[in-house]
Protein backbone atom coordinates (compact mmCIF):
# COMPACT_ATOMS: atom_id res chain seq x y z
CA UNK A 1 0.00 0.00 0.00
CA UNK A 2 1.31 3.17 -0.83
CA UNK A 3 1.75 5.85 1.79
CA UNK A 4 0.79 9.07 0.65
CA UNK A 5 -1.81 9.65 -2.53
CA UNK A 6 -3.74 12.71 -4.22
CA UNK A 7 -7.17 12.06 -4.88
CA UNK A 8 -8.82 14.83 -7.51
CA UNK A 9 -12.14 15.77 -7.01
CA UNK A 10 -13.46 17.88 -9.97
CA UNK A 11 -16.02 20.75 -8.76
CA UNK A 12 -16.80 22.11 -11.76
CA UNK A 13 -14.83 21.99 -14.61
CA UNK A 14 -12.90 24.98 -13.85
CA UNK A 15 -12.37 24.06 -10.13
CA UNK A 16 -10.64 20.78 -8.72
CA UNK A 17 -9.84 20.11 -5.15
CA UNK A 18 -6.67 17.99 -4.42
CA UNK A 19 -6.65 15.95 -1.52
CA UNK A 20 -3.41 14.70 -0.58
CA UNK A 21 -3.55 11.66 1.92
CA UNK A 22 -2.05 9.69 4.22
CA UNK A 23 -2.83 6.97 6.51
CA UNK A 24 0.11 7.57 8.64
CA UNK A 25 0.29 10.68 11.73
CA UNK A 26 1.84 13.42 10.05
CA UNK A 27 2.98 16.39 11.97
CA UNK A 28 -0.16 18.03 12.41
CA UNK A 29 -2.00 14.79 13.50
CA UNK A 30 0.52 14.10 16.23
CA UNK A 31 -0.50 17.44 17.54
CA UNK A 32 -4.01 16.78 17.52
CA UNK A 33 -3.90 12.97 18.65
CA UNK A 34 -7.13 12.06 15.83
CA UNK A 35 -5.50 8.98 14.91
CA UNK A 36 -6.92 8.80 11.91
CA UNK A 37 -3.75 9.63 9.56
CA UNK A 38 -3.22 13.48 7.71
CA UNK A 39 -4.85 14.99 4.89
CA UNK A 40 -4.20 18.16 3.07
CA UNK A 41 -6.72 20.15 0.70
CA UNK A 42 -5.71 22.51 -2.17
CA UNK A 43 -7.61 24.30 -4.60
CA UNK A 44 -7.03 24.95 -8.60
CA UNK A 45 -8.93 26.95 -10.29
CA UNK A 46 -8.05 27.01 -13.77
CA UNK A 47 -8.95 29.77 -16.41
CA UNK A 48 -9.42 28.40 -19.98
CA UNK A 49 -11.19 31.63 -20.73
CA UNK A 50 -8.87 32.82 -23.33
CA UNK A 51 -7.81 29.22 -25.39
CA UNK A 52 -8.16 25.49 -25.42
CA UNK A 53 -4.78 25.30 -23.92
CA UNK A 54 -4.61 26.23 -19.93
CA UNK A 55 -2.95 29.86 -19.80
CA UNK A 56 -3.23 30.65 -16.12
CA UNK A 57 -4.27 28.77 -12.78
CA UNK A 58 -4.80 29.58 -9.23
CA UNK A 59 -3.80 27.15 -6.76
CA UNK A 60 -4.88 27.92 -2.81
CA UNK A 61 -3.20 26.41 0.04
CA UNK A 62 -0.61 23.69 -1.78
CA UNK A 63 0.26 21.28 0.72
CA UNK A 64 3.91 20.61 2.52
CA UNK A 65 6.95 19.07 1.33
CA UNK A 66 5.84 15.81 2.89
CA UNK A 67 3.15 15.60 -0.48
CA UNK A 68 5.63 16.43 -2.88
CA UNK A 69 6.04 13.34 -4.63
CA UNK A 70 2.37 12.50 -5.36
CA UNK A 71 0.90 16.49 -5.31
CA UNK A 72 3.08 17.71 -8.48
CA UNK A 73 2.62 14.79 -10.63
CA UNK A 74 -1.14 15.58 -10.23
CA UNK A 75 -1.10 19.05 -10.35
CA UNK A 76 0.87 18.67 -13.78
CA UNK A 77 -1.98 16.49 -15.34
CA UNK A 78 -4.13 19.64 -15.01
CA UNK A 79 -1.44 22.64 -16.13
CA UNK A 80 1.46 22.63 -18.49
CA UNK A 81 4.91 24.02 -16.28
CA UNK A 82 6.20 25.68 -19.33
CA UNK A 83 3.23 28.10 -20.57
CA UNK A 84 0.97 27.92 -17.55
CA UNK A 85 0.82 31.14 -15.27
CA UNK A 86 0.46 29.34 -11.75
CA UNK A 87 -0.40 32.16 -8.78
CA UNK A 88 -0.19 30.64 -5.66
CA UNK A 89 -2.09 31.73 -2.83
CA UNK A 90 -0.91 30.68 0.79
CA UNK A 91 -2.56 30.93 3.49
CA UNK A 92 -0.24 30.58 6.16
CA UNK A 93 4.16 30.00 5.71
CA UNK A 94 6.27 26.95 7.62
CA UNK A 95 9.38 25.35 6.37
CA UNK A 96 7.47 22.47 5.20
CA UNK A 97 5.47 24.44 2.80
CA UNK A 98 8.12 26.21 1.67
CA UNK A 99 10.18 23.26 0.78
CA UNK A 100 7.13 22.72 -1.64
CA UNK A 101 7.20 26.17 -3.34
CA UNK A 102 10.61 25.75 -3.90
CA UNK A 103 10.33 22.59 -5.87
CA UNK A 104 7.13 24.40 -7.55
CA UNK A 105 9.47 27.19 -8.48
CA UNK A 106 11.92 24.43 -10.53
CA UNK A 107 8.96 23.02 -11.98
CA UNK A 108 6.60 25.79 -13.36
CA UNK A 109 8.02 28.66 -15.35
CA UNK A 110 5.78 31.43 -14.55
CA UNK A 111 5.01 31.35 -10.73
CA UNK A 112 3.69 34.31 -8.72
CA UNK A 113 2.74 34.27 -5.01
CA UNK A 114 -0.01 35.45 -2.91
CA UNK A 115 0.14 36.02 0.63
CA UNK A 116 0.32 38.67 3.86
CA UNK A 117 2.96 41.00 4.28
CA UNK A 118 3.81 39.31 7.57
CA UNK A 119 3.89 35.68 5.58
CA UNK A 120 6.19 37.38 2.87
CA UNK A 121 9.07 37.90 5.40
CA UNK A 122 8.64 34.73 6.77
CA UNK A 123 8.69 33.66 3.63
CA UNK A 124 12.11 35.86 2.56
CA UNK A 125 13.22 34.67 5.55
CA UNK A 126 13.15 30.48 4.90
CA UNK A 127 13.44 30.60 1.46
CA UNK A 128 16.96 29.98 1.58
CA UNK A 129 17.82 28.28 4.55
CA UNK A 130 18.33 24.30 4.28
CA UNK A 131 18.38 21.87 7.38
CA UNK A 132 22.07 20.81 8.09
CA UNK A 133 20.84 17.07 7.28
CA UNK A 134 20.51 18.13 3.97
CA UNK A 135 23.14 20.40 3.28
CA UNK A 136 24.93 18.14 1.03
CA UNK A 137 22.00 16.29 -1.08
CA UNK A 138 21.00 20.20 -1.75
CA UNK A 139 24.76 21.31 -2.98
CA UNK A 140 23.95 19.76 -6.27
CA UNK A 141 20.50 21.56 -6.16
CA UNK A 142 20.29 25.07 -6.64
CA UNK A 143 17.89 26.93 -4.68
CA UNK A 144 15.46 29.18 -7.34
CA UNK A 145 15.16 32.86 -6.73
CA UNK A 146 12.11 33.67 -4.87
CA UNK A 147 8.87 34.11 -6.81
CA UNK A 148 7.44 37.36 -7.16
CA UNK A 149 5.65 38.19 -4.02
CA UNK A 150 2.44 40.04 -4.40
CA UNK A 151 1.35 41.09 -0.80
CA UNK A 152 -2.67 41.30 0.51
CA UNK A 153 -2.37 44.08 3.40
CA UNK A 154 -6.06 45.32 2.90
CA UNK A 155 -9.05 43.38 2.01
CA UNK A 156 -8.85 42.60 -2.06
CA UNK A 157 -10.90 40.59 -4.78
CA UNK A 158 -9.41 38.95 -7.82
CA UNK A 159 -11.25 37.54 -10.48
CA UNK A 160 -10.58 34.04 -11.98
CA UNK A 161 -12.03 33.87 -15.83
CA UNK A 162 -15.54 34.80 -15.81
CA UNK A 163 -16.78 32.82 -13.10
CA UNK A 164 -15.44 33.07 -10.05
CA UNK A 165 -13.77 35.74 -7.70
CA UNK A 166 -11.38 35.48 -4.47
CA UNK A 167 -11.84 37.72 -1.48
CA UNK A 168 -8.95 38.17 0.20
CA UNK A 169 -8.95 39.09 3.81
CA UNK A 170 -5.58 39.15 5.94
CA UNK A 171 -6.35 37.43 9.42
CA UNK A 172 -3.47 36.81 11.39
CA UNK A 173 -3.80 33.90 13.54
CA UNK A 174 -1.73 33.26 17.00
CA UNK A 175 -0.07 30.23 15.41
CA UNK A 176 0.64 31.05 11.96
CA UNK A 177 1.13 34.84 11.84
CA UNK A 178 1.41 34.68 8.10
């Protein structure tokens, strides 16, 4: 049995939820003692407005590093890394998930970010650090430059294609200030 899996749930056909799963405790489901293994839930909206052929996508909340293996494969069955605009909202910044924007950033040409002020220096801030246990697997790896960062200080919209708009509203949080 594999570990870890994505399942895709279409919405609608602009709108697919990824679920990434696992049976086993992940971090957060030590912390919260549930037993009952770890999921994570991102969002793609994709905009085929303007072509047959994918142009730009909106992905909210990609899950952590710990996904990586099974989350881009699926998320590349939907958009094309070479031509595809991918913005990235996140709703809150940890090392984990920024091990997974990183790899994003090698992946997809055209990335762009979406996230609090306070979550963009956080962000700065990890971007380039790498845990000493993997200092030397990583010297062969460059790191890729930061995304551009465009920061949600006020309450915004954005519109997706013709059907749907985001409302953005910062909301810091004790635990993830970001």
């Amino acid at each position: 049995m594999q570990d870890k899996h994505l399942i895709k749930l279409p919405i609608t056909k602009e709108l697919i939820c990824l679920r990434c799963m696992s049976p086993k405790k992940l971090r957060f489901e030590i912390e919260y003692s549930l037993g009952k293994g770890t999921t994570a839930n991102s969002f793609l909206f994709i905009d085929k407005s303007q072509s047959h052929e994918t142009t730009s996508a909106v992905l909210i909340h990609p899950p952590g590093k710990n996904f990586e293996e099974v989350f881009i494969p699926g998320l590349k069955e939907f958009l094309n890394p070479r031509t595809t605009k991918l913005i990235i909202v996140i709703g809150h910044i940890n090392p984990n998930r920024v091990g997974l924007l990183r790899r994003l950033s090698q992946e997809f040409r055209n990335i762009e970010l979406i996230c609090s002020n306070p979550a963009a220096k956080l962000l700065e801030g990890l971007w380039t650090q790498i845990k000493p246990s993997e200092q030397k697997q990583n010297d062969a790896k460059a790191i890729p430059p930061l995304p551009k960062i465009d920061l949600i200080k006020q309450e915004q919209n954005m519109s997706i294609g013709d059907q749907y708009q985001l409302n953005f509203i910062p909301a810091p949080t004790a635990r993830w200030p970001g």
